[in-house]
Protein backbone atom coordinates (compact mmCIF):
# COMPACT_ATOMS: atom_id res chain seq x y z
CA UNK A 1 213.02 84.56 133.66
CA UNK A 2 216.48 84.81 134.70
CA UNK A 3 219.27 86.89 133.43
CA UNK A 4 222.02 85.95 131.48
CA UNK A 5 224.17 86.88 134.42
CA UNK A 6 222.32 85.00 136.81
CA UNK A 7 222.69 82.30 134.72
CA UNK A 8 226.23 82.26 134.72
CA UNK A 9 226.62 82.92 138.05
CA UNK A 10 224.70 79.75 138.35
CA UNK A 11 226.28 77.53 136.13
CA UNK A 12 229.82 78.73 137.49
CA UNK A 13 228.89 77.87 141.08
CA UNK A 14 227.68 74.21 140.10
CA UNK A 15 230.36 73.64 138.23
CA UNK A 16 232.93 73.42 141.26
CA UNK A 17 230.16 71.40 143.32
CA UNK A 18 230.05 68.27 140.48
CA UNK A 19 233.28 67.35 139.37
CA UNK A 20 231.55 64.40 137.06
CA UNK A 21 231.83 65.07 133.22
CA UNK A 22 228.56 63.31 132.71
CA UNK A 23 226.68 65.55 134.92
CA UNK A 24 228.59 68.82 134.05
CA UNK A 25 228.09 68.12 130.17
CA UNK A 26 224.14 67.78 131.55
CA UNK A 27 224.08 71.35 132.92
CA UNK A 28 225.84 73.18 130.73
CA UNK A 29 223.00 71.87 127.88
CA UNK A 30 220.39 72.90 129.97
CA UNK A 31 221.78 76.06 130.71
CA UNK A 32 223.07 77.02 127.29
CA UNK A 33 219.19 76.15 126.17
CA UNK A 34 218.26 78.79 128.83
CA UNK A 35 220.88 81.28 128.11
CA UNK A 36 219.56 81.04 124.32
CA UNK A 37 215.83 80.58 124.77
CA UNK A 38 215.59 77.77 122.76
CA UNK A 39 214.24 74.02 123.48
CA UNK A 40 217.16 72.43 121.93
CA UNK A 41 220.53 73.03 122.95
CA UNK A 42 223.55 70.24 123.12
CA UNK A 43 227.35 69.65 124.46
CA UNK A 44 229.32 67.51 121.77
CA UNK A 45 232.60 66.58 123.01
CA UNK A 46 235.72 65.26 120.70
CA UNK A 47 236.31 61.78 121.35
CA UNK A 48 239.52 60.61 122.75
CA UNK A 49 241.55 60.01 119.13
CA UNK A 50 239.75 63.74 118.22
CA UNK A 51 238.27 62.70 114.91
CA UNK A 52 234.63 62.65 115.97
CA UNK A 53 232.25 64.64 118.01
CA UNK A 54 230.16 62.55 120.05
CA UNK A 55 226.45 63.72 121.38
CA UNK A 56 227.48 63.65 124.85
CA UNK A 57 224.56 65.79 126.53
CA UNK A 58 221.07 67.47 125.76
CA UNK A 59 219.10 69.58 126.69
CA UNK A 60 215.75 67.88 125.02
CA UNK A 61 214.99 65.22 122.95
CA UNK A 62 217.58 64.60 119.73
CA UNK A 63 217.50 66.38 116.42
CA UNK A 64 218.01 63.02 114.93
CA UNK A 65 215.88 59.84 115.03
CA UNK A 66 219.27 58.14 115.83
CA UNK A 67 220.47 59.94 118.94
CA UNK A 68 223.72 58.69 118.59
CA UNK A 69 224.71 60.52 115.23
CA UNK A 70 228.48 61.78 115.13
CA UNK A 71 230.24 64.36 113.23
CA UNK A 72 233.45 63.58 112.41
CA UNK A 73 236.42 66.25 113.04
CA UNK A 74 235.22 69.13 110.15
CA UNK A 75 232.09 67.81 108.92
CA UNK A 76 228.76 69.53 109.26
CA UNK A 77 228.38 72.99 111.10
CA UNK A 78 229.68 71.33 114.38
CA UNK A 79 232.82 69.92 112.54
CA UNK A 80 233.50 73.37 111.00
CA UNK A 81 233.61 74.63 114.74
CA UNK A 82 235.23 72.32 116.35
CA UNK A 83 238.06 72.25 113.57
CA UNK A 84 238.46 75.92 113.21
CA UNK A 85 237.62 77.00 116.54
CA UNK A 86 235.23 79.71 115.29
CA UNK A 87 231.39 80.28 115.96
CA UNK A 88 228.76 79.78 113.81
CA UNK A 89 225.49 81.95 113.44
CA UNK A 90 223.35 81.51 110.79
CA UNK A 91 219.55 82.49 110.34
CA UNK A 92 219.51 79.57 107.64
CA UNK A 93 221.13 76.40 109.23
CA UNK A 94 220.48 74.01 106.14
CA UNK A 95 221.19 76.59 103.61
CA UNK A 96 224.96 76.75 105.14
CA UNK A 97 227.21 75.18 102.82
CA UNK A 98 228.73 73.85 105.60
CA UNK A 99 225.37 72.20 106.63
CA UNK A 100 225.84 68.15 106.54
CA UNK A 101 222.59 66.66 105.66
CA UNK A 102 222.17 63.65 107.75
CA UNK A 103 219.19 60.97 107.68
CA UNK A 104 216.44 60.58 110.10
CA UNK A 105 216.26 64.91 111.14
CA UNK A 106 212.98 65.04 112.92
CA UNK A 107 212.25 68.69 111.79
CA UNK A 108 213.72 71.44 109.49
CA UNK A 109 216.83 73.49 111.64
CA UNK A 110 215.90 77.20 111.11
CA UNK A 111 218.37 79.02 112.85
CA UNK A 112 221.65 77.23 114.58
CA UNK A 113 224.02 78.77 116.93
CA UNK A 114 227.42 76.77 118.28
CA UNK A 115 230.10 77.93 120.07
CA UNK A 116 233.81 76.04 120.16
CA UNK A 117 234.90 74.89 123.92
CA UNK A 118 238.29 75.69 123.94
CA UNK A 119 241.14 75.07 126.35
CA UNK A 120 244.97 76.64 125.14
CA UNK A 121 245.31 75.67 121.22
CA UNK A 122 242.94 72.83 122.06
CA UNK A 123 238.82 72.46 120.74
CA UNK A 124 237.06 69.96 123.10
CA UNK A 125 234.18 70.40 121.75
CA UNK A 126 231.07 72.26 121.06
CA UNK A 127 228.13 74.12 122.63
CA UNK A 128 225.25 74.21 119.58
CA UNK A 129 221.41 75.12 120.03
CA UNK A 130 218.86 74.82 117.32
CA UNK A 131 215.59 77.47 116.99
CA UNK A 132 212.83 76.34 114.63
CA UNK A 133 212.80 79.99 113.49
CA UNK A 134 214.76 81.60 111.06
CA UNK A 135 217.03 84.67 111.62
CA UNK A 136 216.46 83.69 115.72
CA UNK A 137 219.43 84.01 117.54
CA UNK A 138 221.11 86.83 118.01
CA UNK A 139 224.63 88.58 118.95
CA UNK A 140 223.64 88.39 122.12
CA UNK A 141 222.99 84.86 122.18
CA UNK A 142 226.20 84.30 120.65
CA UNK A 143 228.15 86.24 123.78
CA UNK A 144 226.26 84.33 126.33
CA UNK A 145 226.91 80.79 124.64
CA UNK A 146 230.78 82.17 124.09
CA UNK A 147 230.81 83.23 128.35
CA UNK A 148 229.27 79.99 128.60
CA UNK A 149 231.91 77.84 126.96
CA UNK A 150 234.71 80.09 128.33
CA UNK A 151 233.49 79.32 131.71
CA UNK A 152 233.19 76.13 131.46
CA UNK A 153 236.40 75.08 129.84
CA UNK A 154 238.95 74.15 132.70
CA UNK A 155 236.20 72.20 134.38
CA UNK A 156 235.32 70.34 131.65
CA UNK A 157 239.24 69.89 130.73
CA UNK A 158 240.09 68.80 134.35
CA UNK A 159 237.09 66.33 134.52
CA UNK A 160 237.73 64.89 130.96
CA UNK A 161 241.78 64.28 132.06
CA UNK A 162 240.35 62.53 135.27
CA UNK A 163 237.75 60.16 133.30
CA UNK A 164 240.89 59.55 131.18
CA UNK A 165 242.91 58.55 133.95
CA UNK A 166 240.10 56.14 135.30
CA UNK A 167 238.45 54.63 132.35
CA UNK A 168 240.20 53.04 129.55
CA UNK A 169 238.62 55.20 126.02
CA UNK A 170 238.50 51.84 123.66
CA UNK A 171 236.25 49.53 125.99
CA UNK A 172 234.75 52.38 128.57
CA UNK A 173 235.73 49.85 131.45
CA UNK A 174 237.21 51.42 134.75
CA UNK A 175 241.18 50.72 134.56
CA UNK A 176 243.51 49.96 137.51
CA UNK A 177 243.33 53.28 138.84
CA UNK A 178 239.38 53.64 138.67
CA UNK A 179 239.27 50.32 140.54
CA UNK A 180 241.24 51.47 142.82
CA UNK A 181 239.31 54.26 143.60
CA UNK A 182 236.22 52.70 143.15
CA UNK A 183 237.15 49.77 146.02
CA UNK A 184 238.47 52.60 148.32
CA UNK A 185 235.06 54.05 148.44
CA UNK A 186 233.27 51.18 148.79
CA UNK A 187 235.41 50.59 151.72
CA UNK A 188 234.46 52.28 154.81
């Protein structure tokens, strides 16, 4: 197994190499899900007006029989973070008061770890895995998903202000400018 280290190291090098937010949102699941030693990790990113956190990457299958489920800005464990730009470790996940039960979970939580994404006063989003164990993760976990999200913050803040300036964020159709660049590399 790797260490947390060369994990980072990893994860640091690729994210220079794929300036894509769909593909960086992609590795950073898989390795936060390494990092942690869990099956289920995920990236949730704020959408553009900020009020919801959309499941944007994972690193397995969904929590939810509706893999689309959002939080909105404070609900739920991932709301909480996202909103007060704290972490949240807890042995119990569904005990939490600040647990949100939603329909259609495919299996009880156990423990939950997430970790805000943070750029200046700013949450983007959140870095959360799940362990079918109670009392599983540990402080260590926690500092490796925090490196994690520290790491990746700038690239994920420069590659969500270049979707922005590409794709328009009510229809998710390119705009002038990502037609633009889209002919120019078609062009050779």
């Amino acid at each position: 197994m790797k260490s947390i280290l060369q994990s980072l190291i990893e994860v640091t090098d690729q994210l220079s190499r794929h300036p894509e937010i769909d593909v960086l949102l992609k590795l950073i699941a898989k390795v936060a899900a390494e990092l942690v030693e869990t099956e289920r990790a995920s990236v949730r990113m704020l959408n553009p007006t900020g009020d919801k956190l959309l499941a944007i990457a994972r690193s397995s299958t969904s929590f939810h029989l509706n893999p689309a489920v959002d939080f909105r800005y404070g609900e739920g464990l991932m709301g909480w973070i996202v909103k007060h730009q704290q972490t949240i470790r807890t042995g119990d996940a569904e005990a939490d008061p600040r647990f949100a039960v939603r329909p259609g979970m495919k299996d009880t939580m156990g423990s939950f770890l997430g970790v805000p994404i943070i750029v200046g006063r700013n949450s983007l989003g959140v870095i959360a895995a799940v362990h079918p164990e109670k009392e599983y993760f540990t402080e260590l976990h926690e500092q490796a998903l925090t490196l994690l999200a520290g790491i990746c913050a700038p690239q994920l803040e420069i590659a969500r202000l270049s979707r922005l300036a590409t794709v328009d964020p009510l229809t998710g159709a390119l705009n002038r400018r990502g037609m633009e660049h889209l002919m120019t590399a078609a062009v050779p």
